[in-house]
C-alpha atoms as a PDB file:
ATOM      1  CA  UNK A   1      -1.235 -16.135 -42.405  1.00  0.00           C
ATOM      2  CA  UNK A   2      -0.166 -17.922 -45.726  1.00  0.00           C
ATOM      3  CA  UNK A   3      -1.295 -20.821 -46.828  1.00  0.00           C
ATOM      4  CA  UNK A   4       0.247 -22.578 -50.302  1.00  0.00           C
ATOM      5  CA  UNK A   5      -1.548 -25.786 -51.641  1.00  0.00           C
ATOM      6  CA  UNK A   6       0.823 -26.320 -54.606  1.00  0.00           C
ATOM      7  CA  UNK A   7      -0.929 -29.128 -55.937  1.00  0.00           C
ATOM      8  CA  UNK A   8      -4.168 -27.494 -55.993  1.00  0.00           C
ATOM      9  CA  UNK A   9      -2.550 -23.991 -57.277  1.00  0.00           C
ATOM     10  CA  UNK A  10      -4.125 -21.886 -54.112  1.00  0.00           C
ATOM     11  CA  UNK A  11      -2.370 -19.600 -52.069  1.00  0.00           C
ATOM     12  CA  UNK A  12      -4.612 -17.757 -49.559  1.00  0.00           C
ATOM     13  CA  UNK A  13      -3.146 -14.750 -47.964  1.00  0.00           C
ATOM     14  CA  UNK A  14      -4.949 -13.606 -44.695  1.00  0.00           C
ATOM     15  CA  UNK A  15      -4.206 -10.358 -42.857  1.00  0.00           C
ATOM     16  CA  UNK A  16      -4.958  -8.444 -39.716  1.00  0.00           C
ATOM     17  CA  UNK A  17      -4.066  -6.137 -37.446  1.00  0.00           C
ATOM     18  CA  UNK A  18      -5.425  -7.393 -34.171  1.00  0.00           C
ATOM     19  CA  UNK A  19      -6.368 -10.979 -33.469  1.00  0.00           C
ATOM     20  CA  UNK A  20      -6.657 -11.476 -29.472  1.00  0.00           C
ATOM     21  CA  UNK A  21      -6.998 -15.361 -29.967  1.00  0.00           C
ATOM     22  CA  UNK A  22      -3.821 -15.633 -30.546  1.00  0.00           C
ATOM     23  CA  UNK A  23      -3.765 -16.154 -34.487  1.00  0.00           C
ATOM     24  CA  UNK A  24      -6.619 -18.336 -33.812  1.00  0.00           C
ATOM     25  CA  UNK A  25      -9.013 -16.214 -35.969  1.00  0.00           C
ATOM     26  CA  UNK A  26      -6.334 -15.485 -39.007  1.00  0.00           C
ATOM     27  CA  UNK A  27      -5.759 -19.597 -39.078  1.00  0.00           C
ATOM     28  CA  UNK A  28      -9.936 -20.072 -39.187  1.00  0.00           C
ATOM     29  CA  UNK A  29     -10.307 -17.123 -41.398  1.00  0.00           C
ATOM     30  CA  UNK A  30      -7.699 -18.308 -44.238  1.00  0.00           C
ATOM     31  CA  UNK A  31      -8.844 -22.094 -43.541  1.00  0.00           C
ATOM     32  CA  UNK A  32     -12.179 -21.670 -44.452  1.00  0.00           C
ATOM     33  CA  UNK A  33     -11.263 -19.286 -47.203  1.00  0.00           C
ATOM     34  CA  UNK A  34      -9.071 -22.281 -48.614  1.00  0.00           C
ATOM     35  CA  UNK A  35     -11.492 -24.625 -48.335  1.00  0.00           C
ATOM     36  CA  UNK A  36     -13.654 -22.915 -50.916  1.00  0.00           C
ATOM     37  CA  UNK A  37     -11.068 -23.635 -53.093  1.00  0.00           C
ATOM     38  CA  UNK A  38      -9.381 -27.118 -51.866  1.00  0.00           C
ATOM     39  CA  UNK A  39     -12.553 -29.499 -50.502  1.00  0.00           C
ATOM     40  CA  UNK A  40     -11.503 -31.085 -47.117  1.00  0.00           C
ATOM     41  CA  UNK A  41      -8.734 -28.332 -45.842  1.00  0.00           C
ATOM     42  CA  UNK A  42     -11.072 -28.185 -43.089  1.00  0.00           C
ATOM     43  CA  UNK A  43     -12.773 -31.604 -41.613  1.00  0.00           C
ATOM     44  CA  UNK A  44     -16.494 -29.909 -41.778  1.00  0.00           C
ATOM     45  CA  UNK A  45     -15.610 -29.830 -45.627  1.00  0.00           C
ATOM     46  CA  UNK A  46     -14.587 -33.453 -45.793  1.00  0.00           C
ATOM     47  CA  UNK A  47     -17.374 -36.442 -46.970  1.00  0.00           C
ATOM     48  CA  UNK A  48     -17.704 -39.367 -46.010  1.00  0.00           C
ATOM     49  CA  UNK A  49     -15.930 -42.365 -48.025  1.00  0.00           C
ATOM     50  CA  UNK A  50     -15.543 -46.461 -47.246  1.00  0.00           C
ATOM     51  CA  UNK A  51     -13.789 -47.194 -44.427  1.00  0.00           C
ATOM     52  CA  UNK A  52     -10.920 -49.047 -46.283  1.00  0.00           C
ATOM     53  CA  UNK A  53      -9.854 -50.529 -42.577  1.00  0.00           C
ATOM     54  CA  UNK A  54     -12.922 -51.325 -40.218  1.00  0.00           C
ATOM     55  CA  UNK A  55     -10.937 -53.262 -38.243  1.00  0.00           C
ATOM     56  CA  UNK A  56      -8.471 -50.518 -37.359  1.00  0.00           C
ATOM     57  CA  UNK A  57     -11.612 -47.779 -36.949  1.00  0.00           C
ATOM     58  CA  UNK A  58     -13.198 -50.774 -33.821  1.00  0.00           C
ATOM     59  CA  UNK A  59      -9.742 -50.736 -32.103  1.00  0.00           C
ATOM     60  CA  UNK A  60      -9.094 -47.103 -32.329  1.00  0.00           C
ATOM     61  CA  UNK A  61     -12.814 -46.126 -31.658  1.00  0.00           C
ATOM     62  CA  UNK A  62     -12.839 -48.453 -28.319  1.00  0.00           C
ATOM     63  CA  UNK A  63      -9.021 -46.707 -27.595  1.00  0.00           C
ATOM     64  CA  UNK A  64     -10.754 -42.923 -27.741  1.00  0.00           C
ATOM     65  CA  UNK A  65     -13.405 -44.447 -25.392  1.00  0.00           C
ATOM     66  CA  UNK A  66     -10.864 -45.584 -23.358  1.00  0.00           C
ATOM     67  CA  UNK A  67      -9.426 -42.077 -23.367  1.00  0.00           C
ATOM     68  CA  UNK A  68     -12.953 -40.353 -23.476  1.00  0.00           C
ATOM     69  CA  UNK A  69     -13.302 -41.864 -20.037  1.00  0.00           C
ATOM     70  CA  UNK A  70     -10.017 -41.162 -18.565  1.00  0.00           C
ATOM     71  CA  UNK A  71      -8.952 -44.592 -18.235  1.00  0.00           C
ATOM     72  CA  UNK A  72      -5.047 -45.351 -19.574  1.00  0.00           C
ATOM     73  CA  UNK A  73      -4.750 -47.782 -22.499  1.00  0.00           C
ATOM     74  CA  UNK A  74      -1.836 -49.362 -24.213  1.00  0.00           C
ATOM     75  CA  UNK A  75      -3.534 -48.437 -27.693  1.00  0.00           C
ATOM     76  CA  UNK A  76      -2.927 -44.954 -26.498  1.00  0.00           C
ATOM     77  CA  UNK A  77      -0.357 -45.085 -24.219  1.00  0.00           C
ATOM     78  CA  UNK A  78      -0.360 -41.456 -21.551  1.00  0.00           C
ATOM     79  CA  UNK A  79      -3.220 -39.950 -23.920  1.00  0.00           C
ATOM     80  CA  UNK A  80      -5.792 -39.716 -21.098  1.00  0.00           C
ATOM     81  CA  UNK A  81      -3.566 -38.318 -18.373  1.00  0.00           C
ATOM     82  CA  UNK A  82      -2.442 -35.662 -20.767  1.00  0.00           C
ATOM     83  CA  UNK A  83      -5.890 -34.742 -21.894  1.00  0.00           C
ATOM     84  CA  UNK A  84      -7.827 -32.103 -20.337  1.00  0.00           C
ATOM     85  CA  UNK A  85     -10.545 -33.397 -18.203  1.00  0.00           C
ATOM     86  CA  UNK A  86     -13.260 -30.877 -20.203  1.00  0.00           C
ATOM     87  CA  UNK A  87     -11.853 -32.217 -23.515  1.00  0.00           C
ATOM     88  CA  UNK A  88     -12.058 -35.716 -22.826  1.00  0.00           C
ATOM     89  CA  UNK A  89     -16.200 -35.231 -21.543  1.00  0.00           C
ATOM     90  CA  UNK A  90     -16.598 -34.057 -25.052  1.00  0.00           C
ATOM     91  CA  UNK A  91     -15.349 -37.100 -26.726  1.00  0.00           C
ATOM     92  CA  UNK A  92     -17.218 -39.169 -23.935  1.00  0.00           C
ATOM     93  CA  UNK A  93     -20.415 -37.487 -24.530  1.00  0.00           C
ATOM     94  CA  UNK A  94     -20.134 -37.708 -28.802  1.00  0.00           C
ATOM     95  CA  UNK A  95     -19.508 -41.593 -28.542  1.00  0.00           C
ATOM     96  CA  UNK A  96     -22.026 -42.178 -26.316  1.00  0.00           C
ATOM     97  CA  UNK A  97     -24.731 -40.419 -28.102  1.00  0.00           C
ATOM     98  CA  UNK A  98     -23.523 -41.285 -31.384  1.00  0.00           C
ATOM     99  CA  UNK A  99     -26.207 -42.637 -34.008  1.00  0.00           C
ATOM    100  CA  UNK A 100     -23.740 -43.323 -36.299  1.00  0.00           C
ATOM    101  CA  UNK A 101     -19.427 -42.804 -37.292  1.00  0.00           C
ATOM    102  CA  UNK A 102     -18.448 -42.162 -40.910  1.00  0.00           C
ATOM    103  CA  UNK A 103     -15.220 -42.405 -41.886  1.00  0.00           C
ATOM    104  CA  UNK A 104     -14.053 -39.425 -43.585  1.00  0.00           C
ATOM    105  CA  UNK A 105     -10.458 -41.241 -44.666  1.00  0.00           C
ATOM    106  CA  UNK A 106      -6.652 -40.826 -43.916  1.00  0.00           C
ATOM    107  CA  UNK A 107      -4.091 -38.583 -44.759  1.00  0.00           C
ATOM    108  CA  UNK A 108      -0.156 -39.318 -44.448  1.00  0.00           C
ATOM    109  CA  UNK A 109       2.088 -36.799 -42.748  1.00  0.00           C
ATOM    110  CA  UNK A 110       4.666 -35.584 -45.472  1.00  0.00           C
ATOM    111  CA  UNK A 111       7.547 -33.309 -45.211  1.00  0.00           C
ATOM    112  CA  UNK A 112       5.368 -30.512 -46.406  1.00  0.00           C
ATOM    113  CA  UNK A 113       3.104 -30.887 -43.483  1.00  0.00           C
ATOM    114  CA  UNK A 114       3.559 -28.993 -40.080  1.00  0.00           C
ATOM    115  CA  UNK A 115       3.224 -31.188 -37.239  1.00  0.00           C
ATOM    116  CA  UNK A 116       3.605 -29.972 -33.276  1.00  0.00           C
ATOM    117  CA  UNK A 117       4.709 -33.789 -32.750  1.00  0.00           C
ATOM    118  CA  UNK A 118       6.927 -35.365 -34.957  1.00  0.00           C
ATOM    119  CA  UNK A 119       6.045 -39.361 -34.056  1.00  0.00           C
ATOM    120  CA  UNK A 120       2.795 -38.280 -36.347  1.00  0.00           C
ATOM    121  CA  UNK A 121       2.494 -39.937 -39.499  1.00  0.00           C
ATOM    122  CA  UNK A 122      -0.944 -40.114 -40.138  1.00  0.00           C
ATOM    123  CA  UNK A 123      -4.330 -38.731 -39.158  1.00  0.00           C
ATOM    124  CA  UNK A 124      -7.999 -40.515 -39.537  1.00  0.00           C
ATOM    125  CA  UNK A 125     -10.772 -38.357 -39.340  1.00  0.00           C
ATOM    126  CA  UNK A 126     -14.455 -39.294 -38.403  1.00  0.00           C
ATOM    127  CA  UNK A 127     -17.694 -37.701 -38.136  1.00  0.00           C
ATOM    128  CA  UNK A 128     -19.828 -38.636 -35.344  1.00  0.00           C
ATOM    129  CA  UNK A 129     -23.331 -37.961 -35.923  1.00  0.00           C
ATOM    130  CA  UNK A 130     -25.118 -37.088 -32.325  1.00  0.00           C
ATOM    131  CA  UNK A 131     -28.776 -35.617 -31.443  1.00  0.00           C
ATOM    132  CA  UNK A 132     -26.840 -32.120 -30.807  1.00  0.00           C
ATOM    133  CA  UNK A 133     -25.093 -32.154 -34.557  1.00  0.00           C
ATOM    134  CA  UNK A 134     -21.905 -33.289 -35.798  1.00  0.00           C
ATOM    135  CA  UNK A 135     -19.006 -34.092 -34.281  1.00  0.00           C
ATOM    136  CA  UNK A 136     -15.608 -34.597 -36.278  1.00  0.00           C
ATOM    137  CA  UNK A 137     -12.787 -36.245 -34.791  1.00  0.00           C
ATOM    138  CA  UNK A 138      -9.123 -36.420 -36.029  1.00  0.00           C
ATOM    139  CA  UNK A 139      -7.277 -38.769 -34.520  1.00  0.00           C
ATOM    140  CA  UNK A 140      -3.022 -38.330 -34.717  1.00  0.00           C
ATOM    141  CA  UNK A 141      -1.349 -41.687 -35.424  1.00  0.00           C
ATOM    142  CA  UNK A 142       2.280 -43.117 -35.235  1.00  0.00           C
ATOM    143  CA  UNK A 143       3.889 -44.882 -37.902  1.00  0.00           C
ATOM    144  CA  UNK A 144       2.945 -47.705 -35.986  1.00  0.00           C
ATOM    145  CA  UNK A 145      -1.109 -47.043 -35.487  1.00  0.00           C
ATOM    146  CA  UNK A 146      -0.103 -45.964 -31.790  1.00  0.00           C
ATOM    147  CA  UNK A 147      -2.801 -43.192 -30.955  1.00  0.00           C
ATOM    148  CA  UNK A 148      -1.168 -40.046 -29.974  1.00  0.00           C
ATOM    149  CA  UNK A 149      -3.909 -37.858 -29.917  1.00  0.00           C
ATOM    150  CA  UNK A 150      -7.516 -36.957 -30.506  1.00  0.00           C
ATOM    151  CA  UNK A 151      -8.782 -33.551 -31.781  1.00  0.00           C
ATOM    152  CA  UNK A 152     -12.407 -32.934 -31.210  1.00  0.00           C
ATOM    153  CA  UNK A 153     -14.262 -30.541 -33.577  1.00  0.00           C
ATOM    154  CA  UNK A 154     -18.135 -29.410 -34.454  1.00  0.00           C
END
């Protein structure tokens, strides 16, 4: 795994020989290294900062609900079909025991960015704070504030 951050002058270089994830455990290995070096490659490394559109965070917060409960929504059109039903609980259960949701600010998808889904331009990230610890959501937006998807992290 390779990881450039030409801005920040970091390249971290992870190797192994055997991963049975998958690559999952290179990718967390050479993330975590990187964020060492480059605050906020990883969202647990991110802090929290003013919301600089509140507005936006109530509709897209009632939208993951929407989706958190498996009920369609136009602000997320086919998100909570496509969803895995044990994936959705867990954004259920971290909204509804939530004692608080920090923003932890945007980031535009560039052309140096590798995206699975090219209608992303642009991710918000959130830390829910529950009685069990914190929960970080990323949510995946179109150029058009469409939610496209919702990555749940502690």
């Amino acid at each position: 795994m390779i990881r450039r951050y030409v801005n920040d002058g970091v390249t971290v270089i992870a190797l192994a020989n055997v991963d049975e994830g998958g690559g999952f455990a290179v990718d967390a290995i050479s993330r975590g290294v990187a964020n060492r070096y480059v605050p906020g490659v990883i969202v647990q490394g991110l802090e929290p900062r003013a919301d600089v559109n509140p507005d936006e965070t109530k509709r897209l917060m009632a939208a993951v609900r929407s989706v958190g409960a498996g009920t369609p929504t136009a602000a997320a059109p086919g998100l909570a079909e496509r969803l895995p039903a044990p994936v959705r609980e867990r954004i259920a259960v971290a909204l509804k025991t939530a004692t608080a949701i920090e923003s932890l600010g945007d980031e535009r998808i560039g052309p140096r960015h590798f995206v699975g889904n090219p209608e992303i331009a642009r991710l918000r990230r959130y830390r829910a704070q529950t009685p069990a610890g914190a929960r970080y959501l990323t949510l995946q937006l179109s150029s058009s504030a469409t939610l496209l998807g919702v990555i749940i992290e502690d």
